[in-house]
C-alpha atoms as a PDB file:
ATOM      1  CA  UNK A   1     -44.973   7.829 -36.142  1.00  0.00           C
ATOM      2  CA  UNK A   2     -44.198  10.741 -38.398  1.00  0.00           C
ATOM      3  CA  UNK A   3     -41.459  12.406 -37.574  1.00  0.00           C
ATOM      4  CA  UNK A   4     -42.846  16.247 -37.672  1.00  0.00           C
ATOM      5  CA  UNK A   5     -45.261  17.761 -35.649  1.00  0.00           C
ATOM      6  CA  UNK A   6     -47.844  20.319 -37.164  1.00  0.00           C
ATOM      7  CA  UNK A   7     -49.414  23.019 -35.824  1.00  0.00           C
ATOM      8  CA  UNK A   8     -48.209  24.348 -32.565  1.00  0.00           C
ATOM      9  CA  UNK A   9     -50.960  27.170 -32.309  1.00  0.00           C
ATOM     10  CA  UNK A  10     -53.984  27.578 -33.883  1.00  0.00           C
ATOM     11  CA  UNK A  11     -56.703  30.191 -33.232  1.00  0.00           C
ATOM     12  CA  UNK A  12     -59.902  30.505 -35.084  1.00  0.00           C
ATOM     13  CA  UNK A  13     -62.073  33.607 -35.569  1.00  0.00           C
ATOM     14  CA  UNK A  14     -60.759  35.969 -32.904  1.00  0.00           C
ATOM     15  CA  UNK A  15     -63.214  38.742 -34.080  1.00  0.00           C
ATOM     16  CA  UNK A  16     -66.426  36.114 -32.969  1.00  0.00           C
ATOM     17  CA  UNK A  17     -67.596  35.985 -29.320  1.00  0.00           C
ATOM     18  CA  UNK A  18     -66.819  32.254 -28.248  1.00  0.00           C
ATOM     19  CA  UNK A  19     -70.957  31.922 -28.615  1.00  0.00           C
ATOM     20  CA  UNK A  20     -71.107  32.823 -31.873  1.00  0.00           C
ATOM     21  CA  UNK A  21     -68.143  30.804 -33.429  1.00  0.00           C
ATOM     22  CA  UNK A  22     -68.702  27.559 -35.901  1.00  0.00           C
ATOM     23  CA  UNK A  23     -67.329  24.611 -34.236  1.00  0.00           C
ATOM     24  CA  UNK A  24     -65.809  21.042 -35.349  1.00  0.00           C
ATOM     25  CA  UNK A  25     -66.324  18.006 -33.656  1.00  0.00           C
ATOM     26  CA  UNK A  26     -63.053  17.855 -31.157  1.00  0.00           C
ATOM     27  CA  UNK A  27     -61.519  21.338 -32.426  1.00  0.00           C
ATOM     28  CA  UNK A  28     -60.155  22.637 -35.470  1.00  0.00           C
ATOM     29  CA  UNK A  29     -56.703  22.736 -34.516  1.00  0.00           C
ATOM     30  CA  UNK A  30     -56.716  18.419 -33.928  1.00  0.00           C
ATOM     31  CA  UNK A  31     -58.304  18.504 -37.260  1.00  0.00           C
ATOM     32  CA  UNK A  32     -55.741  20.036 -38.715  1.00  0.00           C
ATOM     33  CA  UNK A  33     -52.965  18.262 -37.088  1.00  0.00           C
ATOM     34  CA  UNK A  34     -54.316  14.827 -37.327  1.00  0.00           C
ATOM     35  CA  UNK A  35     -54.804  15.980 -41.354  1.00  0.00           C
ATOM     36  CA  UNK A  36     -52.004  17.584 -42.805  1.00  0.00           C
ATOM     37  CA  UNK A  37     -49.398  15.968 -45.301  1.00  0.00           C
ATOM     38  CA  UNK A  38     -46.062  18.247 -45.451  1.00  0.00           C
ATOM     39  CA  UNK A  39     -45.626  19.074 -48.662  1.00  0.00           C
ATOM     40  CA  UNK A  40     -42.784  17.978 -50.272  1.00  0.00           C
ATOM     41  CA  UNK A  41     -40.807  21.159 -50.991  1.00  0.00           C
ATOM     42  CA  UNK A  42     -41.584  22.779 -47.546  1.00  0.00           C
ATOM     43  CA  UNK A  43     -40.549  19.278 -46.351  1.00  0.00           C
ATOM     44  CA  UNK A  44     -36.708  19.092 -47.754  1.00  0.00           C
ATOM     45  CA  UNK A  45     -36.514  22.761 -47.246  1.00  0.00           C
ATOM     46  CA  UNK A  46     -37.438  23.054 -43.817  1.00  0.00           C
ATOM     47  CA  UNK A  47     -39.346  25.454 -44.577  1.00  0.00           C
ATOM     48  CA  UNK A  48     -42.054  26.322 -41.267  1.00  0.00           C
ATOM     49  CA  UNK A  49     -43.833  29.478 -40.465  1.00  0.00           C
ATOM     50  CA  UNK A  50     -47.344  30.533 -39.796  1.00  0.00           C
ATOM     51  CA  UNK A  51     -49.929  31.148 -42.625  1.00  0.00           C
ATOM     52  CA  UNK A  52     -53.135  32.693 -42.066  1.00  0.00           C
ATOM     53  CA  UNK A  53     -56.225  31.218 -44.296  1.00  0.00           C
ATOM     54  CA  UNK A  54     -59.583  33.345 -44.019  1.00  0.00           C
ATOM     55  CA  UNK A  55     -62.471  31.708 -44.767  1.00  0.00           C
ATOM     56  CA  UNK A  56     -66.614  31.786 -44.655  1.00  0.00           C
ATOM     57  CA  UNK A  57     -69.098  28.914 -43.670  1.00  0.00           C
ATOM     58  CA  UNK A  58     -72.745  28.814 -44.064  1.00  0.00           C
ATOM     59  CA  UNK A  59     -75.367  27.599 -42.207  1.00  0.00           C
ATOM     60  CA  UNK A  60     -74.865  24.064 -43.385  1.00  0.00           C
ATOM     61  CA  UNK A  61     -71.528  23.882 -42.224  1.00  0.00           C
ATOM     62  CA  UNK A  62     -69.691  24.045 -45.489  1.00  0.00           C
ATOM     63  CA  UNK A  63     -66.828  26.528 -46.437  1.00  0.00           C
ATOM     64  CA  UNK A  64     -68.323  29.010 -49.048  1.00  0.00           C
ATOM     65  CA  UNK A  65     -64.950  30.723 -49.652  1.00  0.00           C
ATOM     66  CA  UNK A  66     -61.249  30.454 -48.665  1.00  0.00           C
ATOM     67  CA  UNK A  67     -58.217  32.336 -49.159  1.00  0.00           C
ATOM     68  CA  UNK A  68     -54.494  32.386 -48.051  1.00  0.00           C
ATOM     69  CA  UNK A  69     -54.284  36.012 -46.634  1.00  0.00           C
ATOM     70  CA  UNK A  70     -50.852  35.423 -45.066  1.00  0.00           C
ATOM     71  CA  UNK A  71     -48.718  33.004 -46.180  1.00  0.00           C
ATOM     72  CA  UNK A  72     -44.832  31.969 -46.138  1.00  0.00           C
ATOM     73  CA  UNK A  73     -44.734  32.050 -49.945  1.00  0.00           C
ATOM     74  CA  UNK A  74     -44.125  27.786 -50.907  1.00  0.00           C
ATOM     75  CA  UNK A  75     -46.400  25.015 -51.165  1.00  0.00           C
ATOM     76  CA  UNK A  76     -47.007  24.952 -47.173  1.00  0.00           C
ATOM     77  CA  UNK A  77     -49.825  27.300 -48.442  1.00  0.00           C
ATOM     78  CA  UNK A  78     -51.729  25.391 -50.668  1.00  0.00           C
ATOM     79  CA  UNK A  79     -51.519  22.844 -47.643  1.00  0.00           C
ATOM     80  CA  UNK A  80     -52.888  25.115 -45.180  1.00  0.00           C
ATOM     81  CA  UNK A  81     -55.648  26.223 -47.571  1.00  0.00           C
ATOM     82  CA  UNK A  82     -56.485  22.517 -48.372  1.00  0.00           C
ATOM     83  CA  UNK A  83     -56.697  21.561 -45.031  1.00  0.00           C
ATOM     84  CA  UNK A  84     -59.425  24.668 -43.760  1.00  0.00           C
ATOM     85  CA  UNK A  85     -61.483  23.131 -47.605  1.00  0.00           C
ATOM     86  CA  UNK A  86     -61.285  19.728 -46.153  1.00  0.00           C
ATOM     87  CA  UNK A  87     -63.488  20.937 -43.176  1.00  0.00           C
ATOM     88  CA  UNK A  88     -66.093  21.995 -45.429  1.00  0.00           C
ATOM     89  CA  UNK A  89     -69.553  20.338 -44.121  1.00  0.00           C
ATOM     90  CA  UNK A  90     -68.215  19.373 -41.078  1.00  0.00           C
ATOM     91  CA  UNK A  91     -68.788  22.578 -38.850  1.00  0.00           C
ATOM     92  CA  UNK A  92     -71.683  22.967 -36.395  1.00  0.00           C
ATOM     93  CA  UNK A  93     -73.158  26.530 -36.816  1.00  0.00           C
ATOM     94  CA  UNK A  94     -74.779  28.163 -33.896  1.00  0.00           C
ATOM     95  CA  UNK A  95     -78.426  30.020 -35.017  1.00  0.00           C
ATOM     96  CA  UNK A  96     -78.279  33.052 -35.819  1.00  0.00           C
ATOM     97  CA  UNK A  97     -74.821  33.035 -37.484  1.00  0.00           C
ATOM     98  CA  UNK A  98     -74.025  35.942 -39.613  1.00  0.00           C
ATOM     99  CA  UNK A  99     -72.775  33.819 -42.895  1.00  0.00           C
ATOM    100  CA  UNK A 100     -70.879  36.760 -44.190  1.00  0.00           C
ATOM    101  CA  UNK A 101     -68.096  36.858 -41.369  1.00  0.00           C
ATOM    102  CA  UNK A 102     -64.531  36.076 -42.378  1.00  0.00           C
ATOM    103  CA  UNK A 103     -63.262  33.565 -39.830  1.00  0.00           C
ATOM    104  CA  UNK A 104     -59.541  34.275 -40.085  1.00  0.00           C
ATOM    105  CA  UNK A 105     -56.986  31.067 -38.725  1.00  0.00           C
ATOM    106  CA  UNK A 106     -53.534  31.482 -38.137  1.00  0.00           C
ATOM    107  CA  UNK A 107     -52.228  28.512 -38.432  1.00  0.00           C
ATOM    108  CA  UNK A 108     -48.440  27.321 -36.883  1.00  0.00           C
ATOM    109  CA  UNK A 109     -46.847  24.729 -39.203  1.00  0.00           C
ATOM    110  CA  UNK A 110     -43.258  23.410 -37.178  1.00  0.00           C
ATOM    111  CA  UNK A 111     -40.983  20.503 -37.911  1.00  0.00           C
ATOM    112  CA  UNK A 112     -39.185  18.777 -35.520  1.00  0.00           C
ATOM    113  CA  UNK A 113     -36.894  15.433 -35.809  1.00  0.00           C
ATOM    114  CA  UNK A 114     -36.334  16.826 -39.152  1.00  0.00           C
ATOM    115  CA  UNK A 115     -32.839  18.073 -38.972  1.00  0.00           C
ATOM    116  CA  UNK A 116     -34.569  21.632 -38.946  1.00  0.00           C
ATOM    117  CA  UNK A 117     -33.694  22.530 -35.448  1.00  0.00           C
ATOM    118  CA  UNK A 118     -30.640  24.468 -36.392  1.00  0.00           C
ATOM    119  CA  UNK A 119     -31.749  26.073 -40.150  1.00  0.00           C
ATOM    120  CA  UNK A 120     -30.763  29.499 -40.641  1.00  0.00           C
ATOM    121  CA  UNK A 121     -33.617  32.102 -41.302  1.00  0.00           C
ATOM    122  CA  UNK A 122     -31.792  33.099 -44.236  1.00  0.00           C
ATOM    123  CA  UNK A 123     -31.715  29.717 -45.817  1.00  0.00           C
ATOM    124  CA  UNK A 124     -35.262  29.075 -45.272  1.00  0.00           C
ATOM    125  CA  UNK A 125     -35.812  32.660 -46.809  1.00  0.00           C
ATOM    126  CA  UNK A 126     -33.321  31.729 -49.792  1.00  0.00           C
ATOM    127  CA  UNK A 127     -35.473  28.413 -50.292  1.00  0.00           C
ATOM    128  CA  UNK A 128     -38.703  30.359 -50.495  1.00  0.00           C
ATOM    129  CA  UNK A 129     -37.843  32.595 -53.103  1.00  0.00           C
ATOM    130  CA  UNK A 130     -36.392  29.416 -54.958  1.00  0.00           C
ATOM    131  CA  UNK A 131     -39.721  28.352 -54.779  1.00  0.00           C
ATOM    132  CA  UNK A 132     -41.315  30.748 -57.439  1.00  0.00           C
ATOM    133  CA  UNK A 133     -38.490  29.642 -60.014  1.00  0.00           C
ATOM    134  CA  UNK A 134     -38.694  26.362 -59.378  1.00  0.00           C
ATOM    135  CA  UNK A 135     -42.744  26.424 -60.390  1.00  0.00           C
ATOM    136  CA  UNK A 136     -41.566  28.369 -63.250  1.00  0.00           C
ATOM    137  CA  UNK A 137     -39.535  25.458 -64.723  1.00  0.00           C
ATOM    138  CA  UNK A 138     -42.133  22.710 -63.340  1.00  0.00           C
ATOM    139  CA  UNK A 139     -44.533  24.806 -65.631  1.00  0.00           C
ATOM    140  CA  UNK A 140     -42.394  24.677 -68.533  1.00  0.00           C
ATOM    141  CA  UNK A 141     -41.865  20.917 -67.983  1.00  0.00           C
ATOM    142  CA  UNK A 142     -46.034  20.186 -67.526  1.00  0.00           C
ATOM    143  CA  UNK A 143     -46.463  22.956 -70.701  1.00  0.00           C
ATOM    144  CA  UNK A 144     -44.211  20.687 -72.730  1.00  0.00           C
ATOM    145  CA  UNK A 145     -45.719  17.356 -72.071  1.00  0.00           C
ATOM    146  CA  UNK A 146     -49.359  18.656 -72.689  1.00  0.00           C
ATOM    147  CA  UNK A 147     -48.384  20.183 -75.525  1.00  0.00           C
ATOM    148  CA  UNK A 148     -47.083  16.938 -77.018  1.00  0.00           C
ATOM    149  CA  UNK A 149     -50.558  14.989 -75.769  1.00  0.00           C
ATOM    150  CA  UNK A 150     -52.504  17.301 -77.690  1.00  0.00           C
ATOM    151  CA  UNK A 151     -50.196  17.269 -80.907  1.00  0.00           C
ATOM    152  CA  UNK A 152     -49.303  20.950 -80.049  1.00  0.00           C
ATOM    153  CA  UNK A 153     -45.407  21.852 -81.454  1.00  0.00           C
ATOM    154  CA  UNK A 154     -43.087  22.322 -79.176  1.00  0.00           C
ATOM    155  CA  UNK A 155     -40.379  25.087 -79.547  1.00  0.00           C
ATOM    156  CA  UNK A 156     -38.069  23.303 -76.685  1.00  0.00           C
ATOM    157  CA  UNK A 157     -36.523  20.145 -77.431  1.00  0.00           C
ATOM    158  CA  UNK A 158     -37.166  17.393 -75.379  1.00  0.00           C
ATOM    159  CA  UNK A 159     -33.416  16.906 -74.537  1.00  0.00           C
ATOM    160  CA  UNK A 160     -33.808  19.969 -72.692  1.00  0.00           C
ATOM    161  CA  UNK A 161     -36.582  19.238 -70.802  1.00  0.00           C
ATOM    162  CA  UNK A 162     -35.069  15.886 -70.040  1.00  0.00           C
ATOM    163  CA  UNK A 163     -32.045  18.190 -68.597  1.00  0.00           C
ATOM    164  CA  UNK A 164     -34.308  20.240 -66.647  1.00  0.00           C
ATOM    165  CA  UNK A 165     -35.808  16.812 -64.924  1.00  0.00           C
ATOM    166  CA  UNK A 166     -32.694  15.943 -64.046  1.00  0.00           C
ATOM    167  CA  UNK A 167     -31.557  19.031 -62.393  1.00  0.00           C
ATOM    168  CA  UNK A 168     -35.168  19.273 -60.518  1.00  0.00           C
ATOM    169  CA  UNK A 169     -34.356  16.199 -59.454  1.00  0.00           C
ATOM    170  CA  UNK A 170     -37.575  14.726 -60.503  1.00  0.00           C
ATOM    171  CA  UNK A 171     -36.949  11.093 -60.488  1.00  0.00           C
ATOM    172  CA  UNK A 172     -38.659   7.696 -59.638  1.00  0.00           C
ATOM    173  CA  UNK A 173     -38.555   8.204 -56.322  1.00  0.00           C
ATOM    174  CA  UNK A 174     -39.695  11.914 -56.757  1.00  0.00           C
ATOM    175  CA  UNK A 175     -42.939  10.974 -58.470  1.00  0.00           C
ATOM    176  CA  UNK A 176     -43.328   8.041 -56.315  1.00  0.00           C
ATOM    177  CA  UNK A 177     -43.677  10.289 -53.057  1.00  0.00           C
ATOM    178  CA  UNK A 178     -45.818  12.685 -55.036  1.00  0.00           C
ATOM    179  CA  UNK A 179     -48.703   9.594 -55.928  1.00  0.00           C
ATOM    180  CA  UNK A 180     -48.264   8.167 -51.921  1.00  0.00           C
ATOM    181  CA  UNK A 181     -49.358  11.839 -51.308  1.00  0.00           C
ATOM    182  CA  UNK A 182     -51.969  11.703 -53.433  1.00  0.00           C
ATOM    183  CA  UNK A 183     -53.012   8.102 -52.167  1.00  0.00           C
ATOM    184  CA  UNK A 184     -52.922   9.973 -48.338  1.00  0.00           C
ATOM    185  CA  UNK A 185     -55.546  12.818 -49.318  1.00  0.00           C
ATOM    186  CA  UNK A 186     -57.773  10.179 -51.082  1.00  0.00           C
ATOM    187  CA  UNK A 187     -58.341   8.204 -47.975  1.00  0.00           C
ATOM    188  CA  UNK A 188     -58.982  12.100 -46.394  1.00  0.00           C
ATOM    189  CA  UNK A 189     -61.485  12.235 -49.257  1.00  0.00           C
ATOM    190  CA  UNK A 190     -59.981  15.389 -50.806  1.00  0.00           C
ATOM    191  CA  UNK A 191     -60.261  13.740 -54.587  1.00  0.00           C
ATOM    192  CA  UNK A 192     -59.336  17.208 -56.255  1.00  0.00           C
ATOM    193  CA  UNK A 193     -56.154  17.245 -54.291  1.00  0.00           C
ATOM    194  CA  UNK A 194     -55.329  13.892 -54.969  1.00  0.00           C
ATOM    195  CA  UNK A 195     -56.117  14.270 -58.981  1.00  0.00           C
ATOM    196  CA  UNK A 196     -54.365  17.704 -59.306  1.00  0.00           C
ATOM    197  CA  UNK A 197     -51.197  15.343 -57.860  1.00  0.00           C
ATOM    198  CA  UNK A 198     -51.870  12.442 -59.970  1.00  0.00           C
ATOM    199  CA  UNK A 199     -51.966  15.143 -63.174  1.00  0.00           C
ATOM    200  CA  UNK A 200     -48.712  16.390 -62.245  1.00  0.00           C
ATOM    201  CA  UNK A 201     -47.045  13.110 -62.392  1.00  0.00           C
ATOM    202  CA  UNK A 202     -48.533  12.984 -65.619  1.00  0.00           C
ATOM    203  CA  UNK A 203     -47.424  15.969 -67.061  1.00  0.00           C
ATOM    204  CA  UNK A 204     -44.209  15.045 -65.698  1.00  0.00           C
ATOM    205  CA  UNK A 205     -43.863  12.997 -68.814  1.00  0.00           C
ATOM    206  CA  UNK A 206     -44.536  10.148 -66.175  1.00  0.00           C
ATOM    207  CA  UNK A 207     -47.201   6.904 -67.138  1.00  0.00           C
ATOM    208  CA  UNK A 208     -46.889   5.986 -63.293  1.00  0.00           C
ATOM    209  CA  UNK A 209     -50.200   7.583 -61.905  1.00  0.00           C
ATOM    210  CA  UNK A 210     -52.244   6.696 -65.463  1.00  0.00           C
ATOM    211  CA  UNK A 211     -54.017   4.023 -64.073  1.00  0.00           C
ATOM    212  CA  UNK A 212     -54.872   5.927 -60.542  1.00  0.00           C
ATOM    213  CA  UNK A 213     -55.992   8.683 -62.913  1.00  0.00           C
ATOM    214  CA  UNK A 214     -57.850   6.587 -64.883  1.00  0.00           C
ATOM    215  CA  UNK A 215     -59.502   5.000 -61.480  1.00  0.00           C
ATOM    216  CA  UNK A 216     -60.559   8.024 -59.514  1.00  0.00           C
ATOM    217  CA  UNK A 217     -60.130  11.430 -62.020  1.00  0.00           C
ATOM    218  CA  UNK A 218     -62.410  10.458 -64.716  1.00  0.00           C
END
């Protein structure tokens, strides 16, 4: 019922012989669709592209080491990254497999009934590099807020960081779609995901995710 579709193409360590090659329980690439959550800035951006995670698994079937070696440059990463974690321990290794091999996935992340249909490249390219200054000011907003929980001074006033909310537009409903994420990747079982999202709201100078925090990030 949700109204993008994820992951048109997905193809797993082309460098293994199809022998050789890890495998999940009804494919990697239905994993990955029937587990990702469009992150929110990608999401109202439109942003879509394919990002490349390269990864290791030992012989127990968890991943040992992941890293984003191509990616679009927004949160879509850190989704794409999350998602090849949240396989760890559930890949069947063939005997014999050489541990040290870097599966690489590229990984196809589309939206469609969206309203993205017609986006201009160049907007989604604008929005990306928006991306890296909006973190910037998200960091300066968490910074302040932590600061002030640990009794720290704060140079900026919290007028202006009150301003800078505003203008983020991070709002009720903002931090309300941020903890129903969270809530998603805990029924996924992906905890640390879930708490790093539960933090933010926090840090957002938000008390709605306190008792969720309190519940599962202890």
């Amino acid at each position: 019922m949700s109204r993008w579709i994820v992951i048109l193409s997905l193809v797993c360590g082309l460098q293994l012989r199809a022998q050789q090659r890890p495998t999940l329980k009804n494919g990697l690439e239905n994993f990955v669709t029937a587990n990702t959550i469009y992150p929110m800035y990608a999401l109202d951006n439109c942003i879509q592209g394919t990002i490349e995670v390269a990864f290791k698994i030992n012989k127990e079937g968890k991943v040992t080491y992941a890293t984003v070696s191509r990616g679009v440059g927004a949160d879509l990463d850190a989704e794409a990254l999350r998602l090849i974690k949240l396989t760890s321990g559930k890949w069947i290794v063939p005997s014999g497999y050489d541990t040290t091999t870097l599966v690489r996935s590229p990984m196809k992340f589309s939206l469609k009934d969206y309203g993205c249909e017609g986006m201009n490249p160049a907007s989604m390219g604008l929005s990306i590099r928006n991306y890296t200054e909006q973190m910037g000011s998200l960091n300066k907003i968490a910074n302040f807020y932590r600061n002030r929980e640990q009794a720290i001074e704060n140079f900026v006033g919290e007028d202006n960081i009150i301003a800078l909310k505003s203008e983020l537009g991070i709002d009720d409903d903002y931090l309300n779609r941020k903890i129903k994420i969270a809530e998603r990747k805990i029924s996924q079982g992906d905890l640390q995901s879930a708490c790093e999202d539960f933090k933010f709201v926090k840090y957002m100078g938000s008390t709605k995710a306190d008792q969720l925090l309190a519940k599962y990030c202890k």
